[in-house]
C-alpha atoms as a PDB file:
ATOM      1  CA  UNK A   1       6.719 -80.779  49.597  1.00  0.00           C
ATOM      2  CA  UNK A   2       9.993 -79.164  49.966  1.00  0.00           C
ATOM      3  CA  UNK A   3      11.657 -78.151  53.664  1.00  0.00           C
ATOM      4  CA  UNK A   4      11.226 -74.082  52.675  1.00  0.00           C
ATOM      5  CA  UNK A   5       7.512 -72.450  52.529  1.00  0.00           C
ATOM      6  CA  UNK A   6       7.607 -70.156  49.682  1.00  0.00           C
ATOM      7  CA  UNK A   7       4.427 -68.280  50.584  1.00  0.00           C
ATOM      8  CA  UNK A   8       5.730 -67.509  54.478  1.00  0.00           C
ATOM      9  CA  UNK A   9       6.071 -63.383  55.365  1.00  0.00           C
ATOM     10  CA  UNK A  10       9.947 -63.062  55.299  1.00  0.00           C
ATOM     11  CA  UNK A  11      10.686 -61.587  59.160  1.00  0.00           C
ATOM     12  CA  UNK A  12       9.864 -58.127  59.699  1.00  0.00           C
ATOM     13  CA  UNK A  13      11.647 -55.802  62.909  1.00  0.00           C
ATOM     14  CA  UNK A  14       7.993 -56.438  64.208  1.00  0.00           C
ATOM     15  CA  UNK A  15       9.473 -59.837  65.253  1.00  0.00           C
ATOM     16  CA  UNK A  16      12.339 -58.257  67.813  1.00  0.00           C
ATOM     17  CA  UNK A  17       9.316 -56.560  69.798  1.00  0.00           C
ATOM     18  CA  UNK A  18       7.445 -59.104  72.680  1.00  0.00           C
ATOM     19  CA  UNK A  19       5.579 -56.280  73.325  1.00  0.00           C
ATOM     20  CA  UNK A  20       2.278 -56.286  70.637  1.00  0.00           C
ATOM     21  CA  UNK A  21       2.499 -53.232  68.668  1.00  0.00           C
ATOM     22  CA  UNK A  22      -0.560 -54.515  66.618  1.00  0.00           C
ATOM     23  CA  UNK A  23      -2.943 -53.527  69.670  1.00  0.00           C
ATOM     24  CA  UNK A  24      -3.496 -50.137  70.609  1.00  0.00           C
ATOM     25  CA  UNK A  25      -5.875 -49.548  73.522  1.00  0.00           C
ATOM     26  CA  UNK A  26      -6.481 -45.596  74.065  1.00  0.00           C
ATOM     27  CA  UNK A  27      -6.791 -46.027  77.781  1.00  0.00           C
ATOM     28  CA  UNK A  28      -3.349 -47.611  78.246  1.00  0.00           C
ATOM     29  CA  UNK A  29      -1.616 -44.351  76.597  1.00  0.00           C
ATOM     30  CA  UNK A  30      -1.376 -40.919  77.882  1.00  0.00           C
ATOM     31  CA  UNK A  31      -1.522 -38.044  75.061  1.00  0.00           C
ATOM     32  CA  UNK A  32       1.508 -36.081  75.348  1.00  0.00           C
ATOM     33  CA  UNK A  33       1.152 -34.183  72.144  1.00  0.00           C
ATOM     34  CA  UNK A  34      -1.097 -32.527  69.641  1.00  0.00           C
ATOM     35  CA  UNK A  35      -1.435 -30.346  66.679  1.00  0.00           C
ATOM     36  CA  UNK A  36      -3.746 -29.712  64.266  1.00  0.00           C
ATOM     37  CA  UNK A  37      -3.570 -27.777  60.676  1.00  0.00           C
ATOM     38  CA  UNK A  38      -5.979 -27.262  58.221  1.00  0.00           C
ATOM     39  CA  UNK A  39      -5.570 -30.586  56.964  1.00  0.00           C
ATOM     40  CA  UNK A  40      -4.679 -32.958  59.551  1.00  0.00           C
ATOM     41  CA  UNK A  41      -4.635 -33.375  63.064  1.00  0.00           C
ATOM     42  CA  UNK A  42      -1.358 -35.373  64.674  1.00  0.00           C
ATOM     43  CA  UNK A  43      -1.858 -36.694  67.811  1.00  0.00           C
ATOM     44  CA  UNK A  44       1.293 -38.116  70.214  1.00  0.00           C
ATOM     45  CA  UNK A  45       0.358 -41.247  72.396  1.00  0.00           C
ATOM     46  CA  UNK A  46       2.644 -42.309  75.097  1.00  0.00           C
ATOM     47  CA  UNK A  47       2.942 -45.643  77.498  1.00  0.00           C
ATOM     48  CA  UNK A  48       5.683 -46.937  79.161  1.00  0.00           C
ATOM     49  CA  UNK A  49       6.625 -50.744  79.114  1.00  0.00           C
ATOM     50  CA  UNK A  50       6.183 -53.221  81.246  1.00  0.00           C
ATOM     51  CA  UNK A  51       9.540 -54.590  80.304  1.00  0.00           C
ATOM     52  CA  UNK A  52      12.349 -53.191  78.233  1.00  0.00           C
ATOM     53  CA  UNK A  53      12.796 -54.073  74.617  1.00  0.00           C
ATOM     54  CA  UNK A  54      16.080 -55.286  72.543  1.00  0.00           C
ATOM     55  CA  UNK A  55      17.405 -54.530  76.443  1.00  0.00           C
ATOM     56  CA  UNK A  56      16.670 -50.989  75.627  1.00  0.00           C
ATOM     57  CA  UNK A  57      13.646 -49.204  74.932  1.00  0.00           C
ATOM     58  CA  UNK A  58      11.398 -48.585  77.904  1.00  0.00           C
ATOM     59  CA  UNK A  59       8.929 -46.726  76.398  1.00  0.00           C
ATOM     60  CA  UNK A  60       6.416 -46.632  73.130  1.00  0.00           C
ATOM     61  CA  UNK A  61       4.665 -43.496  71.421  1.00  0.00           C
ATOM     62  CA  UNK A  62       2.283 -44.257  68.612  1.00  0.00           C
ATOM     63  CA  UNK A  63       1.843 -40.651  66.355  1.00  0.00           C
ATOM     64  CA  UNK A  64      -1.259 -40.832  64.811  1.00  0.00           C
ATOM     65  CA  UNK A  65      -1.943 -38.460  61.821  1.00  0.00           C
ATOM     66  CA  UNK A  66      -6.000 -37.755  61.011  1.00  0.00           C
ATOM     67  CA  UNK A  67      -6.475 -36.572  57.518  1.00  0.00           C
ATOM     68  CA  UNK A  68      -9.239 -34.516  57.998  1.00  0.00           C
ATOM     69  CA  UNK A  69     -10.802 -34.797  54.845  1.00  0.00           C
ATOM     70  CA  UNK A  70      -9.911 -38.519  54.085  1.00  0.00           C
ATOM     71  CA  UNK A  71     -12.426 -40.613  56.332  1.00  0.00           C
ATOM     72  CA  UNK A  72     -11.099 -43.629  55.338  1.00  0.00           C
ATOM     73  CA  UNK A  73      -9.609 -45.230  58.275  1.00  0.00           C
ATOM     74  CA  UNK A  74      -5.973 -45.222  56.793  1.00  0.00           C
ATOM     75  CA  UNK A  75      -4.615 -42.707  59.046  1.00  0.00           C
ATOM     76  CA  UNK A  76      -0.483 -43.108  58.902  1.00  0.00           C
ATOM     77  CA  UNK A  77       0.831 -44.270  61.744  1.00  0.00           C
ATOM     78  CA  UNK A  78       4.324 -43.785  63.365  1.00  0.00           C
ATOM     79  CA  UNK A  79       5.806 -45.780  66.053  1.00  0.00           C
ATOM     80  CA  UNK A  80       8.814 -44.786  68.251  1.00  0.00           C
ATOM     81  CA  UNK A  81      10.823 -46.482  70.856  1.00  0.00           C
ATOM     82  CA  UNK A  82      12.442 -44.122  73.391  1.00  0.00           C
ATOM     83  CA  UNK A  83      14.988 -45.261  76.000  1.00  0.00           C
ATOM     84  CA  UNK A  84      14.427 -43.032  79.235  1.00  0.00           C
ATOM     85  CA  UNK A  85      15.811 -44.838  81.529  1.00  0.00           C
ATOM     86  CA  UNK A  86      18.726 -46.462  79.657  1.00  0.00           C
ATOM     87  CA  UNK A  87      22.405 -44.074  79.124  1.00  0.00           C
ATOM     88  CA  UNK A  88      23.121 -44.058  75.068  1.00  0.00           C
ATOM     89  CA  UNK A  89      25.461 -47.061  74.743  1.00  0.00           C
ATOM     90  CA  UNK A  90      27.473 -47.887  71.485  1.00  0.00           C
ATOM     91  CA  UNK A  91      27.531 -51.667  72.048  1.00  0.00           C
ATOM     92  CA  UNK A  92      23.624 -52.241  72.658  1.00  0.00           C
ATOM     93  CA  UNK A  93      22.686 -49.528  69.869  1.00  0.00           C
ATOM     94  CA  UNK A  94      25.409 -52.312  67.501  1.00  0.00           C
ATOM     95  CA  UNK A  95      22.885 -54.550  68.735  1.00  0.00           C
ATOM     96  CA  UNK A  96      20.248 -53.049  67.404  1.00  0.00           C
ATOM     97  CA  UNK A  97      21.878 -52.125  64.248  1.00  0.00           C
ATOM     98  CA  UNK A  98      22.729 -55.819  63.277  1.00  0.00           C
ATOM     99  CA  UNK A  99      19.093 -56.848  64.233  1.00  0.00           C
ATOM    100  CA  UNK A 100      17.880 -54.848  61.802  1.00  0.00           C
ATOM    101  CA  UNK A 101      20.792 -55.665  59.546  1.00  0.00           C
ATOM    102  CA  UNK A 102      20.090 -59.074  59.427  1.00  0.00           C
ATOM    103  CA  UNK A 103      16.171 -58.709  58.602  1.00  0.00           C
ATOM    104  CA  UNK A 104      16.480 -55.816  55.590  1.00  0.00           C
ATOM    105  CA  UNK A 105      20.423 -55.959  54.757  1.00  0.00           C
ATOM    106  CA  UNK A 106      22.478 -52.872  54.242  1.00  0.00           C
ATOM    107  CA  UNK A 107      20.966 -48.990  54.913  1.00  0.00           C
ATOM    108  CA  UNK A 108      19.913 -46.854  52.579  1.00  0.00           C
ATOM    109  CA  UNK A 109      23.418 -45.430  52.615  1.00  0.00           C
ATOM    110  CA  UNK A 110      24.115 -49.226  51.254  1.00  0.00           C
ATOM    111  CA  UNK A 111      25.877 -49.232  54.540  1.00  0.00           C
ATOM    112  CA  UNK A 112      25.820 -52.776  56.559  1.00  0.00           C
ATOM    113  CA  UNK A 113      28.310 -53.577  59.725  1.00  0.00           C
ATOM    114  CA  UNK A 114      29.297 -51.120  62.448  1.00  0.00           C
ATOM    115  CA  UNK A 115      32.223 -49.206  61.265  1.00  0.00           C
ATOM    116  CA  UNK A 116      34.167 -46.489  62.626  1.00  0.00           C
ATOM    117  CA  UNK A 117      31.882 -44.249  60.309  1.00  0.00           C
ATOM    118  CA  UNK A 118      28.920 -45.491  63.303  1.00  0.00           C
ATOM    119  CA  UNK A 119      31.652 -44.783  66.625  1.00  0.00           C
ATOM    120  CA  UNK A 120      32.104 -41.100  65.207  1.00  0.00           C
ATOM    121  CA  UNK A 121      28.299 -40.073  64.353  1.00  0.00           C
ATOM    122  CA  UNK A 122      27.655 -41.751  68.371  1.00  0.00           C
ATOM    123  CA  UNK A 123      30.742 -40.035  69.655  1.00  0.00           C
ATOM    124  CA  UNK A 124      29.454 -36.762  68.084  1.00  0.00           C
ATOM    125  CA  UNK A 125      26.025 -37.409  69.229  1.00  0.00           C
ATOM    126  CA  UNK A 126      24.498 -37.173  65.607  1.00  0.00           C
ATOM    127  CA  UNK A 127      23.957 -41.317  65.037  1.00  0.00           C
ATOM    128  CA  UNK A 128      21.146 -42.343  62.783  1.00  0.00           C
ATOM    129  CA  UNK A 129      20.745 -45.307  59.910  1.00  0.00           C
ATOM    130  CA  UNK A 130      17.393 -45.525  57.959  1.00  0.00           C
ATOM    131  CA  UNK A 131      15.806 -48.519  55.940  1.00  0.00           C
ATOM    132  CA  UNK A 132      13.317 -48.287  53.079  1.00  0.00           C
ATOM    133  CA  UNK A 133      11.366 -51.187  53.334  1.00  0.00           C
ATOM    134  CA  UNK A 134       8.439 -52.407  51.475  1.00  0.00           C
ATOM    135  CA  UNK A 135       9.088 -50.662  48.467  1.00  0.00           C
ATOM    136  CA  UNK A 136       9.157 -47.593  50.340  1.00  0.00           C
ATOM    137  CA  UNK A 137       5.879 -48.608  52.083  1.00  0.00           C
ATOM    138  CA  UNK A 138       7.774 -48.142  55.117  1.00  0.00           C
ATOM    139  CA  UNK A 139      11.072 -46.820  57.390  1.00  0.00           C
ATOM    140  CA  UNK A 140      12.988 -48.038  59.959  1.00  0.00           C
ATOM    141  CA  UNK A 141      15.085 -45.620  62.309  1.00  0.00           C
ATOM    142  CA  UNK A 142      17.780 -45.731  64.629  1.00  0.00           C
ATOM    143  CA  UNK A 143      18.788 -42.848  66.345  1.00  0.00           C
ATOM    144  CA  UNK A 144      21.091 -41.297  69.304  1.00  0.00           C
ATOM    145  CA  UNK A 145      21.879 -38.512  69.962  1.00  0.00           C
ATOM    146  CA  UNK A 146      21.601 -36.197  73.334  1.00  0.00           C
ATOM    147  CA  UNK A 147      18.300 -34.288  73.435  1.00  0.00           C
ATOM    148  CA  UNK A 148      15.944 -37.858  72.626  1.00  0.00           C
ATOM    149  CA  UNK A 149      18.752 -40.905  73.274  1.00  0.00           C
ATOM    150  CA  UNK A 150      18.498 -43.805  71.400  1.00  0.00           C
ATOM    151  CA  UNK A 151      15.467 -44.580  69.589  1.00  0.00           C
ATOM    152  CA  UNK A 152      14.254 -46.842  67.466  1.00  0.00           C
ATOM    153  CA  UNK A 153      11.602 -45.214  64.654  1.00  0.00           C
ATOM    154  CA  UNK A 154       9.089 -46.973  62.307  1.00  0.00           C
ATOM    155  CA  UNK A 155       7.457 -44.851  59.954  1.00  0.00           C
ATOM    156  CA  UNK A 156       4.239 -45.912  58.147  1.00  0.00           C
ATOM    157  CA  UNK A 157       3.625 -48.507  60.568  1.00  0.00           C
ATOM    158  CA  UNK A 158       0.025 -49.675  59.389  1.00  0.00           C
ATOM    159  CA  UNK A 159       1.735 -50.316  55.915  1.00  0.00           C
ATOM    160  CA  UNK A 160       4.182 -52.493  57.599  1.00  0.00           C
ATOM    161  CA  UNK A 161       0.648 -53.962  59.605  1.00  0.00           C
ATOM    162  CA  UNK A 162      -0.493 -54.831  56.131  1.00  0.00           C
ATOM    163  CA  UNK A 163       2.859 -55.598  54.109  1.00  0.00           C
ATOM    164  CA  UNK A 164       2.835 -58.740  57.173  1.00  0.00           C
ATOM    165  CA  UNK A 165      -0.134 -59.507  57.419  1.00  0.00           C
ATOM    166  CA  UNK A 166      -1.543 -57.965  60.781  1.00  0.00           C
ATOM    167  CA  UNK A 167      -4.145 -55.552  61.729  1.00  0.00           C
ATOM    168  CA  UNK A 168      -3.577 -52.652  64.097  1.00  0.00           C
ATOM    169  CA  UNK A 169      -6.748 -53.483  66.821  1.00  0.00           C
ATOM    170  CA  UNK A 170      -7.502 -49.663  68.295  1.00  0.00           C
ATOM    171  CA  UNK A 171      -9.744 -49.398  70.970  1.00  0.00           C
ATOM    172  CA  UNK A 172     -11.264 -46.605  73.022  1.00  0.00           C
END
């Protein structure tokens, strides 16, 4: 057998996080949010972390969407990281940039290493780079800009649960 496993997950941003996204316990989470529409209900879920992650983030919100006719169980899921407490900063958001970088490659903009391109849209306050990722299962965000800070956005999160093998474990 050969040094490289062939059937291994290839690293997902999952990885940066120590804090387990995959278990979502309704008690630790204050609801900040709601709305509801004929189809759907979203609901906005809130904690903030016992540590800070990538030296950043110091806070989680899980954005659950309930299709009310689909009773399923596949409800889409986003996650967001949200630095409160942190000042933006253009060296630990290139942090975060080449983290990601160096898990999915360049941006949809086919865009890879900070350029000057990334100092203007965080000078001007506008600063965000997206990933497609499993296919377009999934999307990874980063973001800056005055009203939210930096954050750090994965959209479709239970697809990226599945695409790596894990289960989200909600409890009540």
């Amino acid at each position: 057998m050969g040094p490289f496993n062939l059937n291994k997950k290839s690293k997902s941003i999952l990885d940066c996080f120590t804090y387990d996204l995959s278990s979502f316990f309704f008690d630790e989470y204050e609801e900040i949010d709601s709305e509801e529409t004929p189809a759907t209900i979203m609901i906005v879920y809130e904690k903030k972390l016992p540590w800070s992650e990538l030296g950043v983030f110091d806070a989680v919100q899980f954005r659950i969407f309930f299709d009310k006719e689909n009773l399923t169980g596949s409800n889409p899921i986003n996650v967001k990281f949200i630095s409160r407490e942190h000042k933006r900063d253009a060296a630990q958001l290139q942090m975060i940039v080449d983290k990601i970088i160096s898990i999915y490659g360049e941006d949809d903009y086919h865009r890879t290493n900070w350029d000057e391109e990334d100092d203007r849209a965080f000078t001007n306050e506008v600063y965000r780079r997206v990933w497609t990722i499993e296919k377009g299962e999934s999307f990874v965000s980063v973001e800056s800009n005055q009203t939210d800070g930096m954050t750090l956005n994965i959209l479709f999160f239970n697809n990226l649960l599945k695409e790596t093998d894990n289960l989200l474990e909600a409890k009540y």
